[in-house]
Structure formats: C-alpha cells, structure tokens
N, C-alpha and C. Protein backbone atom coordinates (compact mmCIF):
# COMPACT_ATOMS: atom_id res chain seq x y z
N UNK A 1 21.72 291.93 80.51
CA UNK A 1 23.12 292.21 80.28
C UNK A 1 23.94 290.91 80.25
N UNK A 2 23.47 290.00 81.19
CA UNK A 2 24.70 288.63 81.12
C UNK A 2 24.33 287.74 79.82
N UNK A 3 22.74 287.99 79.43
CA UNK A 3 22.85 286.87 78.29
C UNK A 3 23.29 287.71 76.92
N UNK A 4 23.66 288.87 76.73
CA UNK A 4 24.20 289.78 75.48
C UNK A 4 25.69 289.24 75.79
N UNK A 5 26.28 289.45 77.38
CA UNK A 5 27.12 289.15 77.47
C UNK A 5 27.96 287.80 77.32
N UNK A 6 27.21 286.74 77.34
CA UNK A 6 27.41 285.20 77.45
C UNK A 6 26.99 285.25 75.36
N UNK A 7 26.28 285.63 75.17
CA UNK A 7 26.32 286.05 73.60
C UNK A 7 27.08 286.33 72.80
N UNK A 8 28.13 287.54 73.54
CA UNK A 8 29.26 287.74 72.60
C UNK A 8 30.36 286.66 72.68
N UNK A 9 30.66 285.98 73.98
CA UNK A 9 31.81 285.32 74.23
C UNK A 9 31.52 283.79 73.21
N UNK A 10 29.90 283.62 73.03
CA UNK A 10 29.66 282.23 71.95
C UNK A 10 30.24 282.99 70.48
N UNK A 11 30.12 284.17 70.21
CA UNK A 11 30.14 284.05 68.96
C UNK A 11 31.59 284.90 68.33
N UNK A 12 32.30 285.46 69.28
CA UNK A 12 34.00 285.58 69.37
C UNK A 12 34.67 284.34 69.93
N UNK A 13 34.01 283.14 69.99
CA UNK A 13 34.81 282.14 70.63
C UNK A 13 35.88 281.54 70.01
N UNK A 14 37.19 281.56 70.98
CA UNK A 14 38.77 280.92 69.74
C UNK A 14 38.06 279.76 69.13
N UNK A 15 38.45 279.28 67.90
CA UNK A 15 38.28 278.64 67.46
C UNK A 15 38.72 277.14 68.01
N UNK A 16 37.98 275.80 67.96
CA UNK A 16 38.23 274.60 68.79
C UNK A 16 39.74 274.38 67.75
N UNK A 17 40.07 274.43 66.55
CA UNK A 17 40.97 274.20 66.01
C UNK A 17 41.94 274.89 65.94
N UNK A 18 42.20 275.93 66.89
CA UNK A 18 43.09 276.39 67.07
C UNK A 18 43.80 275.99 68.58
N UNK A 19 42.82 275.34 69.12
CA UNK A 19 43.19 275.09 70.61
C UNK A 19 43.75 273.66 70.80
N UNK A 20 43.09 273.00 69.47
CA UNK A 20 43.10 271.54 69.46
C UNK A 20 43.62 271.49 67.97
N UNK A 21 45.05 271.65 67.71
CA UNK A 21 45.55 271.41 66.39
C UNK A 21 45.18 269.89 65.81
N UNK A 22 45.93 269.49 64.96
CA UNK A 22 45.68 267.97 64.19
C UNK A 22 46.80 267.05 65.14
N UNK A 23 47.78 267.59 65.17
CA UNK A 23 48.47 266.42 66.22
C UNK A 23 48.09 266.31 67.44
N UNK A 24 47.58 267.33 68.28
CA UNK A 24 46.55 267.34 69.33
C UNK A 24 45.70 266.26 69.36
N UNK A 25 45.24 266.50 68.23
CA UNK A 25 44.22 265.57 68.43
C UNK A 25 43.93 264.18 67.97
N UNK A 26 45.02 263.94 67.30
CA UNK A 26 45.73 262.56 67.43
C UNK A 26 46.37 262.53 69.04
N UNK A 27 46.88 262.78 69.50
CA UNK A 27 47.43 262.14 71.08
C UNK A 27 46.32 262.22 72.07
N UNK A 28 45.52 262.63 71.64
CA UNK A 28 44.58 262.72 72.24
C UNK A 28 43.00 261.47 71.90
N UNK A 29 43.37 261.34 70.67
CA UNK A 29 42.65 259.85 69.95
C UNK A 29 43.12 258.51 70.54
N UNK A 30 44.79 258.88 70.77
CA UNK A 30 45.47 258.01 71.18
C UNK A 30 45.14 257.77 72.66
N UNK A 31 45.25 258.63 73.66
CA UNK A 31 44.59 258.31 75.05
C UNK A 31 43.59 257.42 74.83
N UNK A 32 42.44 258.13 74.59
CA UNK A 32 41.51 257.33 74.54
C UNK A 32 41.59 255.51 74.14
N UNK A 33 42.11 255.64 73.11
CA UNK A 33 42.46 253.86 72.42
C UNK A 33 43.31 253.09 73.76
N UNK A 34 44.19 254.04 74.39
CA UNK A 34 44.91 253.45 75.48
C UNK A 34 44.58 253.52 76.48
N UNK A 35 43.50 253.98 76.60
CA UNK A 35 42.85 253.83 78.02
C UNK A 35 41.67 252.60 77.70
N UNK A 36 41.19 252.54 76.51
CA UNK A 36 40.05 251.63 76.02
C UNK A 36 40.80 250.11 76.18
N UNK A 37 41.86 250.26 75.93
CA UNK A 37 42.79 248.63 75.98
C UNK A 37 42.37 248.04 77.56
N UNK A 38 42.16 248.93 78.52
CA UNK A 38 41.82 248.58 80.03
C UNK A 38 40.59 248.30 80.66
N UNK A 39 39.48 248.47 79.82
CA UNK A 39 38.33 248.43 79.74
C UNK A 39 37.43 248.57 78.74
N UNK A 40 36.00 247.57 79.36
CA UNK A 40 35.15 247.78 78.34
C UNK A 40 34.52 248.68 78.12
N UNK A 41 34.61 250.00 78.44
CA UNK A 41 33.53 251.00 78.59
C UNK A 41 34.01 251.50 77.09
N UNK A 42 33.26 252.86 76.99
CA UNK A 42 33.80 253.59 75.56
C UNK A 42 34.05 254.98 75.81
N UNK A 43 35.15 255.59 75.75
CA UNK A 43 35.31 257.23 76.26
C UNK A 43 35.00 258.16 75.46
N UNK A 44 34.04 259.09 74.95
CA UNK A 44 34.10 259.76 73.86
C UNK A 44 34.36 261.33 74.54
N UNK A 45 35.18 262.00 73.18
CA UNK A 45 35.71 263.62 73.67
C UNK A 45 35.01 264.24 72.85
N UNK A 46 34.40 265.46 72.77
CA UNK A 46 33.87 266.47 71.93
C UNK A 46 34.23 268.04 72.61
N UNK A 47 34.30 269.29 71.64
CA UNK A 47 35.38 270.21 72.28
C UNK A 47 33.83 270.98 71.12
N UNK A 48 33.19 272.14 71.84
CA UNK A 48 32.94 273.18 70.68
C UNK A 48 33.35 274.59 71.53
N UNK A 49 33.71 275.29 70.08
CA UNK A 49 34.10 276.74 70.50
C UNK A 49 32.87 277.66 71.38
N UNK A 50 32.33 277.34 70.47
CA UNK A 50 30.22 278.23 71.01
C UNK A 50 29.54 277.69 70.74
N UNK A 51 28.00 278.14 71.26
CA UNK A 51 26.71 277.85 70.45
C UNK A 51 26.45 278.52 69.64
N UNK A 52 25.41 278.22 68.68
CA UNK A 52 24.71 279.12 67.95
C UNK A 52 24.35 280.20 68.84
N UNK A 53 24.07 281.37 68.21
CA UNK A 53 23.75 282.42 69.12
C UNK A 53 22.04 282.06 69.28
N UNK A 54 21.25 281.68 68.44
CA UNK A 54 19.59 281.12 69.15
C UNK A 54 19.60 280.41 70.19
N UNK A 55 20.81 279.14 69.80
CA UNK A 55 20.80 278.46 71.73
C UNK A 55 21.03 279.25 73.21
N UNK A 56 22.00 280.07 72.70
CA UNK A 56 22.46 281.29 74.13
C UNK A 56 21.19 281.86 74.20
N UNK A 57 20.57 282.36 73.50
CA UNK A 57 19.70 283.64 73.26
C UNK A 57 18.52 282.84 74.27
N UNK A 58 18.10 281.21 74.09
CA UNK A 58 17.14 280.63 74.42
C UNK A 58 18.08 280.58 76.17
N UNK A 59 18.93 280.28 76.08
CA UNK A 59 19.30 279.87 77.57
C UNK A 59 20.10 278.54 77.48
N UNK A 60 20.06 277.89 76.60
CA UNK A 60 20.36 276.33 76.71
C UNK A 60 22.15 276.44 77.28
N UNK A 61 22.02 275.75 78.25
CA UNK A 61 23.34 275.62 79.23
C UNK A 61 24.28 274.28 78.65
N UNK A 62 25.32 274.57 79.02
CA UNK A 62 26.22 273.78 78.64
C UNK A 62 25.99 272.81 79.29
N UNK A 63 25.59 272.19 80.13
CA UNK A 63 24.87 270.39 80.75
C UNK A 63 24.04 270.11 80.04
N UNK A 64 22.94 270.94 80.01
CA UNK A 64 22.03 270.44 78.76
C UNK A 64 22.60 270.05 77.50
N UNK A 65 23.50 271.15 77.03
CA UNK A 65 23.74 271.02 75.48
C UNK A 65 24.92 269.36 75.53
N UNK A 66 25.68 269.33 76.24
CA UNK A 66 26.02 267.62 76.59
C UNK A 66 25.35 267.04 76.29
N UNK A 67 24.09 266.94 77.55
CA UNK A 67 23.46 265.65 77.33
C UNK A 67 22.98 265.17 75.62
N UNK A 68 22.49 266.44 75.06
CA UNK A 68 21.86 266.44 73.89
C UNK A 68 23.46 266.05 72.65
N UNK A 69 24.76 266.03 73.38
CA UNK A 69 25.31 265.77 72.25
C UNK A 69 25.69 264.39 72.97
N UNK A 70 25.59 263.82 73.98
CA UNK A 70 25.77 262.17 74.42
C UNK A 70 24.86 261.58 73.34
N UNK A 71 23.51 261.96 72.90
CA UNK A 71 22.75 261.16 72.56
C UNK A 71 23.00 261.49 70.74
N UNK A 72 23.49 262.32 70.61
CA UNK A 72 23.73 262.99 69.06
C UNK A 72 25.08 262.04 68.23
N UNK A 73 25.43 261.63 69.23
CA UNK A 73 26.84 261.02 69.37
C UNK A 73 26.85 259.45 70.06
N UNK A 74 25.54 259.19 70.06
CA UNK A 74 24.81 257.89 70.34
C UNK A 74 25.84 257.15 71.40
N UNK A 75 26.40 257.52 72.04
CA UNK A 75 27.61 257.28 73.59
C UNK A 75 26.50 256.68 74.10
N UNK A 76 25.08 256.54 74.55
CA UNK A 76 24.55 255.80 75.13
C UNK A 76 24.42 254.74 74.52
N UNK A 77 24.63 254.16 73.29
CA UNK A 77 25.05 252.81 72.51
C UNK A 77 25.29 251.73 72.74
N UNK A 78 25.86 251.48 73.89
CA UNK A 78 26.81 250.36 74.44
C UNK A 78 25.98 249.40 74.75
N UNK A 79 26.78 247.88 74.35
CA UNK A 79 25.91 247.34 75.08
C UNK A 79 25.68 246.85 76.61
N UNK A 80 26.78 247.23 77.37
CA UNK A 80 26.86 247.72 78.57
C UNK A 80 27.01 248.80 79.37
N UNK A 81 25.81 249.56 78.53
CA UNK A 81 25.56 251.27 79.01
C UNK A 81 26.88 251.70 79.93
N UNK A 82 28.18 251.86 79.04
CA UNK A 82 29.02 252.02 79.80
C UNK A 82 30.36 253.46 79.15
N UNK A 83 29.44 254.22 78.50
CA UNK A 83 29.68 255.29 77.34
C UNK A 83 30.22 256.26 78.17
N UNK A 84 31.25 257.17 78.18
CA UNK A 84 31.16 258.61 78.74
C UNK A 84 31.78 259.92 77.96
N UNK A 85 30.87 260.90 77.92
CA UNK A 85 31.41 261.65 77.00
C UNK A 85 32.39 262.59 78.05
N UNK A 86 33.04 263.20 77.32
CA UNK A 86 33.83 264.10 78.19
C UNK A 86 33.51 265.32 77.34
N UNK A 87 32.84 266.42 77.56
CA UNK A 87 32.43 267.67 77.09
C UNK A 87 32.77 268.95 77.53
N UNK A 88 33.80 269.68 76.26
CA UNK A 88 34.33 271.25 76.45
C UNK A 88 33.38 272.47 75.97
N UNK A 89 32.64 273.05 76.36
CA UNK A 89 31.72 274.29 75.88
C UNK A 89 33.44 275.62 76.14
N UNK A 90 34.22 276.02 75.20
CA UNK A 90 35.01 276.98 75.46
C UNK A 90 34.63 278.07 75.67
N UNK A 91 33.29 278.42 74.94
CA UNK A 91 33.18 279.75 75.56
C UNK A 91 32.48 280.03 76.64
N UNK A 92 31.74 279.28 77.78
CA UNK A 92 31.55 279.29 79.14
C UNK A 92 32.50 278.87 79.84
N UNK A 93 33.37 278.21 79.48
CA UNK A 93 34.51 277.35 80.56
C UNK A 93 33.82 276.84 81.09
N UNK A 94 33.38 275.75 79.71
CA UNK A 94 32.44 274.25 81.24
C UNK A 94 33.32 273.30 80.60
N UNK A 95 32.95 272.55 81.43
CA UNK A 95 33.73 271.08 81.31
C UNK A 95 32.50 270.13 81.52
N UNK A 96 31.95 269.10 81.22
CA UNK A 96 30.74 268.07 81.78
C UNK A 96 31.54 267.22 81.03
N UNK A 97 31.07 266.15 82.03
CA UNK A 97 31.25 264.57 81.70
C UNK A 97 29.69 264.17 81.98
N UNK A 98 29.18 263.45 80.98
CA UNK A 98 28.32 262.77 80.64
C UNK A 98 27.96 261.33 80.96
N UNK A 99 27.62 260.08 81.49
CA UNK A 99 27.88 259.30 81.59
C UNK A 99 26.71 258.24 81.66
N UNK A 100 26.62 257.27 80.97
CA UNK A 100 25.65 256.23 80.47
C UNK A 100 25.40 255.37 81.99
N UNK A 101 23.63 255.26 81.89
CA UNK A 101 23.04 254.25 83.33
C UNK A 101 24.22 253.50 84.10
N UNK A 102 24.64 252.41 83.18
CA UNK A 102 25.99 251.74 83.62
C UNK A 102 26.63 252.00 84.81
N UNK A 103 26.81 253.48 85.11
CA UNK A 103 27.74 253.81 85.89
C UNK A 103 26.94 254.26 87.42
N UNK A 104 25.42 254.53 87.03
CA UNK A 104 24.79 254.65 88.30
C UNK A 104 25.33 253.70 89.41
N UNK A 105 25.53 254.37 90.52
CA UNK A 105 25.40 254.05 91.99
C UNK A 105 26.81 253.46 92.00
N UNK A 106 28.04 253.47 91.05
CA UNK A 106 29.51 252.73 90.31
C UNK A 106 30.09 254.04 91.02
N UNK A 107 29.78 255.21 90.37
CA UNK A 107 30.83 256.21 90.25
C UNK A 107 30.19 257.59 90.70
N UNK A 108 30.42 258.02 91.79
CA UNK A 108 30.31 259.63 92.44
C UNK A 108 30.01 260.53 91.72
N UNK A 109 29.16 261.24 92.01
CA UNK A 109 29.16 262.83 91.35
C UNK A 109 30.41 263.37 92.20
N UNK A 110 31.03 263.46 93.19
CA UNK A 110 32.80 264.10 93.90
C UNK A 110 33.85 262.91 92.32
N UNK A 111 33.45 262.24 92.31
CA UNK A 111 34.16 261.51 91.06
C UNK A 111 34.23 262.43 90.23
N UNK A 112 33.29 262.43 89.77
CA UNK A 112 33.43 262.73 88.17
C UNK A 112 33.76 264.08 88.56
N UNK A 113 33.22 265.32 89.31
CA UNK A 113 33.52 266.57 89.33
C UNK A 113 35.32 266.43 89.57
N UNK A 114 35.80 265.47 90.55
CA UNK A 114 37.55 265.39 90.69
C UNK A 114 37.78 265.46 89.28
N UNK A 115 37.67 264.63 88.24
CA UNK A 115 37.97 264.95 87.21
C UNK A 115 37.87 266.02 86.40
N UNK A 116 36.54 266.68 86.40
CA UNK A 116 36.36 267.99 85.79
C UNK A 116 37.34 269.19 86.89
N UNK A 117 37.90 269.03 87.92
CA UNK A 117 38.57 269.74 88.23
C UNK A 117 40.04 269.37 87.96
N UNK A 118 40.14 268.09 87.43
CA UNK A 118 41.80 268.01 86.93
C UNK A 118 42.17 269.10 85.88
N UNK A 119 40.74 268.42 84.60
CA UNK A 119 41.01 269.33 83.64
C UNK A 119 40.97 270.74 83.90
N UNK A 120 39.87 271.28 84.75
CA UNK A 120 39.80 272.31 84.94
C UNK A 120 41.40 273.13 85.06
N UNK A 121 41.93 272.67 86.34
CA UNK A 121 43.75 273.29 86.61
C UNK A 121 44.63 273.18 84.90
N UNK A 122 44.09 272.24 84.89
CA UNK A 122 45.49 272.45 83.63
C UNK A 122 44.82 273.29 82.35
N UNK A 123 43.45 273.55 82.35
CA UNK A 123 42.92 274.20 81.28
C UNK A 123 43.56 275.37 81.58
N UNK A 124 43.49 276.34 82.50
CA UNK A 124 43.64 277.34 83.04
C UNK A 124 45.23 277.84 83.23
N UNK A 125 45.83 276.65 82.97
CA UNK A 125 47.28 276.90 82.87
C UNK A 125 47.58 277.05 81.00
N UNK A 126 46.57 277.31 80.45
CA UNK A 126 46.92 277.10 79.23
C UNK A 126 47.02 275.71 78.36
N UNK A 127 47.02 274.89 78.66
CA UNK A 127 47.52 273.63 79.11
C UNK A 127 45.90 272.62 78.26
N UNK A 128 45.89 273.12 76.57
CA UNK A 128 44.50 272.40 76.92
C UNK A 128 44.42 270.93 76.07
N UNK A 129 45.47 270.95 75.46
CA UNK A 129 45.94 269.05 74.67
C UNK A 129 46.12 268.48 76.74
N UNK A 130 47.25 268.91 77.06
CA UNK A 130 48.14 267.79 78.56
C UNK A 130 46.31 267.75 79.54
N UNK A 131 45.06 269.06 79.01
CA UNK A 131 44.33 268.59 80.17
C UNK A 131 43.05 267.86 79.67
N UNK A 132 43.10 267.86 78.68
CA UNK A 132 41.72 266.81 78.05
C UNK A 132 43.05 265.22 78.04
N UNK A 133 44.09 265.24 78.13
CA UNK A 133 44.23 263.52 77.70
C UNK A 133 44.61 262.90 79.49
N UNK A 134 44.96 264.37 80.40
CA UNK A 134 45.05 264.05 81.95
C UNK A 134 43.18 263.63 81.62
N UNK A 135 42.68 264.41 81.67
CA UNK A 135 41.34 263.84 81.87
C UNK A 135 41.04 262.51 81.65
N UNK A 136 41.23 262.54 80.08
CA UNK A 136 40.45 261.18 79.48
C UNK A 136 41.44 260.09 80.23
N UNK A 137 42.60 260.20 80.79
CA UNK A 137 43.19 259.21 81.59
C UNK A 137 42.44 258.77 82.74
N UNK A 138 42.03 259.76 83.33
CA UNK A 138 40.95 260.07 84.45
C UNK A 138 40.07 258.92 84.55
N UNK A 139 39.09 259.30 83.41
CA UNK A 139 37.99 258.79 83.29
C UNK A 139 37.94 257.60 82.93
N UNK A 140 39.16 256.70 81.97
CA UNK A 140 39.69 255.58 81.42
C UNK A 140 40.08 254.70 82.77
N UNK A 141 40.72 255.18 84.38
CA UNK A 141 41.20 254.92 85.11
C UNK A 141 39.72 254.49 86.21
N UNK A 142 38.76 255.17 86.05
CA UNK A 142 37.40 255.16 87.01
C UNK A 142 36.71 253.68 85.91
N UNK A 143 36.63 254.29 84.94
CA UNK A 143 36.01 252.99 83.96
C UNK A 143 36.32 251.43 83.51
N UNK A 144 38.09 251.60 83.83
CA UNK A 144 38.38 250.56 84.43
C UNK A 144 38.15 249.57 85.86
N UNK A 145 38.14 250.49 86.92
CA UNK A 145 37.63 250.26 87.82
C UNK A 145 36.37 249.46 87.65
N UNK A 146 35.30 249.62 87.16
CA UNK A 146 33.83 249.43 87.20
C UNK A 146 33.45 247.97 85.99
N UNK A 147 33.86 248.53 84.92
CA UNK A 147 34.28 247.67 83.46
C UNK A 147 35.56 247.38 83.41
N UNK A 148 36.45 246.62 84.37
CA UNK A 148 37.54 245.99 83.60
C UNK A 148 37.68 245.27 82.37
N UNK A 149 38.69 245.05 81.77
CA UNK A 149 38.94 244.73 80.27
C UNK A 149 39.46 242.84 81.14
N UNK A 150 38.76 242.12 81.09
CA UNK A 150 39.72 240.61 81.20
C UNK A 150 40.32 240.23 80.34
N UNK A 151 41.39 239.14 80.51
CA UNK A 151 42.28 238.29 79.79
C UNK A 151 41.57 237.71 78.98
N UNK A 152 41.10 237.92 77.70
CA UNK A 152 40.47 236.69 76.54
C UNK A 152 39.03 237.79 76.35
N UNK A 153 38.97 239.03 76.46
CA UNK A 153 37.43 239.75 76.02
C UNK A 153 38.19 240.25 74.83
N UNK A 154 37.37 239.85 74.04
CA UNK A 154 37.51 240.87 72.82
C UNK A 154 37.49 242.23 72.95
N UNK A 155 38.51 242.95 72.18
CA UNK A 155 38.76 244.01 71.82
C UNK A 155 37.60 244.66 70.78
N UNK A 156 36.26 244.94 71.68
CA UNK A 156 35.46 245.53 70.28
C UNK A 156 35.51 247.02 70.82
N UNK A 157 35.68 247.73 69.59
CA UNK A 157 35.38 249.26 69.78
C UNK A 157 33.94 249.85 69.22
N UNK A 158 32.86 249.66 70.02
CA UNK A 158 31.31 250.01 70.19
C UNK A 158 31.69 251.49 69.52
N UNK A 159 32.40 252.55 69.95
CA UNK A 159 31.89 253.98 69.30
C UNK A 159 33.66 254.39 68.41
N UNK A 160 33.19 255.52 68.07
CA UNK A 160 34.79 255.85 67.26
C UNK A 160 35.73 256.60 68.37
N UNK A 161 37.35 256.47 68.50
CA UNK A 161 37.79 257.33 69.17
C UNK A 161 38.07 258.80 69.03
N UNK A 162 38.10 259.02 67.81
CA UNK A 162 38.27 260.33 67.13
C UNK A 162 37.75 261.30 68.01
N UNK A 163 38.16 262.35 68.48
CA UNK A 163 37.78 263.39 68.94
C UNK A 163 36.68 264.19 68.36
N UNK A 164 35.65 264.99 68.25
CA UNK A 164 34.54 265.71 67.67
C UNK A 164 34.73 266.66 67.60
N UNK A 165 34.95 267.89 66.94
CA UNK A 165 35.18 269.12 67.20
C UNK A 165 33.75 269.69 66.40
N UNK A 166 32.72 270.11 67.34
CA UNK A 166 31.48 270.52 67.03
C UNK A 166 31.44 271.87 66.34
C-alpha cells in the first residue's frame, strides 16, 4: 500500500515549474553567484517534481537519487572537492544536501541537517523561492567558512549556477 501510495504522489506531482517560476529562478541563480563571490566552493540547486514511476516502483529513495544526480551533474568536479548540491525530491518532501570529500571531518551531519531544516520551515510555510535561496545562503555561509574566497583568488566558476529543474 505505501509504495502504490508513494507512486501516486511521484506521478500527480505539482509541477517544479510551477513552484519555481522563471524569476524564481533567477533570484535564486543569483544567491548562488552571491554566495560564490565568498568562496571557493561551488553550490549547485536541482528541484524535481517526481520520479519515474520504475524508480518508486524499484524503491530508489530520494538520498540515493541525489547522490546519483551529484555525480550526473558532475558537482564532484572541483578541483578542491568542494561541490554541494542542494536537492528537492517534491513529491516525498525531502530535502538532501549532497556534499563533495572536501568537506569531510569540515562540516557536521547537525550542519548540514540545520540547514535542511531551515528550508524545511519555510517550505512548509509555502514559502518555496525565500526557502531554497535561505538555504543556499546557508550553505554559501558554512562553505565560506571552510573555502574562503581571499583577496587576489580568481573568480573561477568550476560548475554553472543555473538552477536544474529535473
């Protein structure tokens, strides 16, 4: 019954472009670029409505299906393994952040979940442009921490900021 049920909610799922219009997701391109000015790391966002219904049907969980889009989305790239995806599955209400070697033994699993519970509150308020760019502030703010940006480093941008809508 729960995987028919977790079945229907992938394949009635609102659409990511309705949740995440075009100016959305420009201010939300924009976080990212302005949080990237503070560090060298690289923040990437990806938002999908559902899975295919074969992935539900198989089981594949929204952590898994991350990891498999960190690497789809080549975020492990860097040359200071310092990539993090920030990942919306809408029709489970997951949230995962993803995050490249780099950050081992740097940054908390209570870290990163604080963040998935920022977004979490403001998702739930409706609230889902103000809680993916609170996030990606989040995560731009921890990645600074670890990868600061110094006076005289080049400004290279390793991945694209563009948001993904899978």
């Amino acid at each position: 019954m729960a995987r028919l049920q977790r079945l229907l909610r992938h394949l009635f799922a609102p659409s990511s472009r309705r949740r995440f219009p075009a100016d959305a997701l420009q201010r939300i391109t924009r976080a990212i670029v302005d949080g990237e000015r503070r560090h060298r790391g690289e923040v990437c966002f990806a938002v999908e409505a559902g899975l295919p219904a074969a992935m539900v049907w198989r089981g594949v969980d929204a952590r898994d299906h991350a990891a498999d889009v960190f690497a789809r989305l080549r975020v492990w790239d860097t040359e200071a393994n310092n990539g993090v995806l920030l990942y919306l599955l809408l029709a489970d209400h997951r949230i995962e952040i993803v995050a490249d070697r780099g950050f081992d033994g740097r940054v908390s699993d209570a870290q990163w979940r604080g963040v998935c519970q920022l977004i979490e509150t403001r998702l739930k308020a409706g609230e889902h442009e103000a809680a993916v760019v609170a996030g990606i502030e989040a995560l731009s703010e921890l990645v600074a921490r670890h990868f600061p940006r110094a006076e005289g480093d080049a400004d290279v941008n390793e991945l694209p900021d563009d948001p993904h809508l899978l």
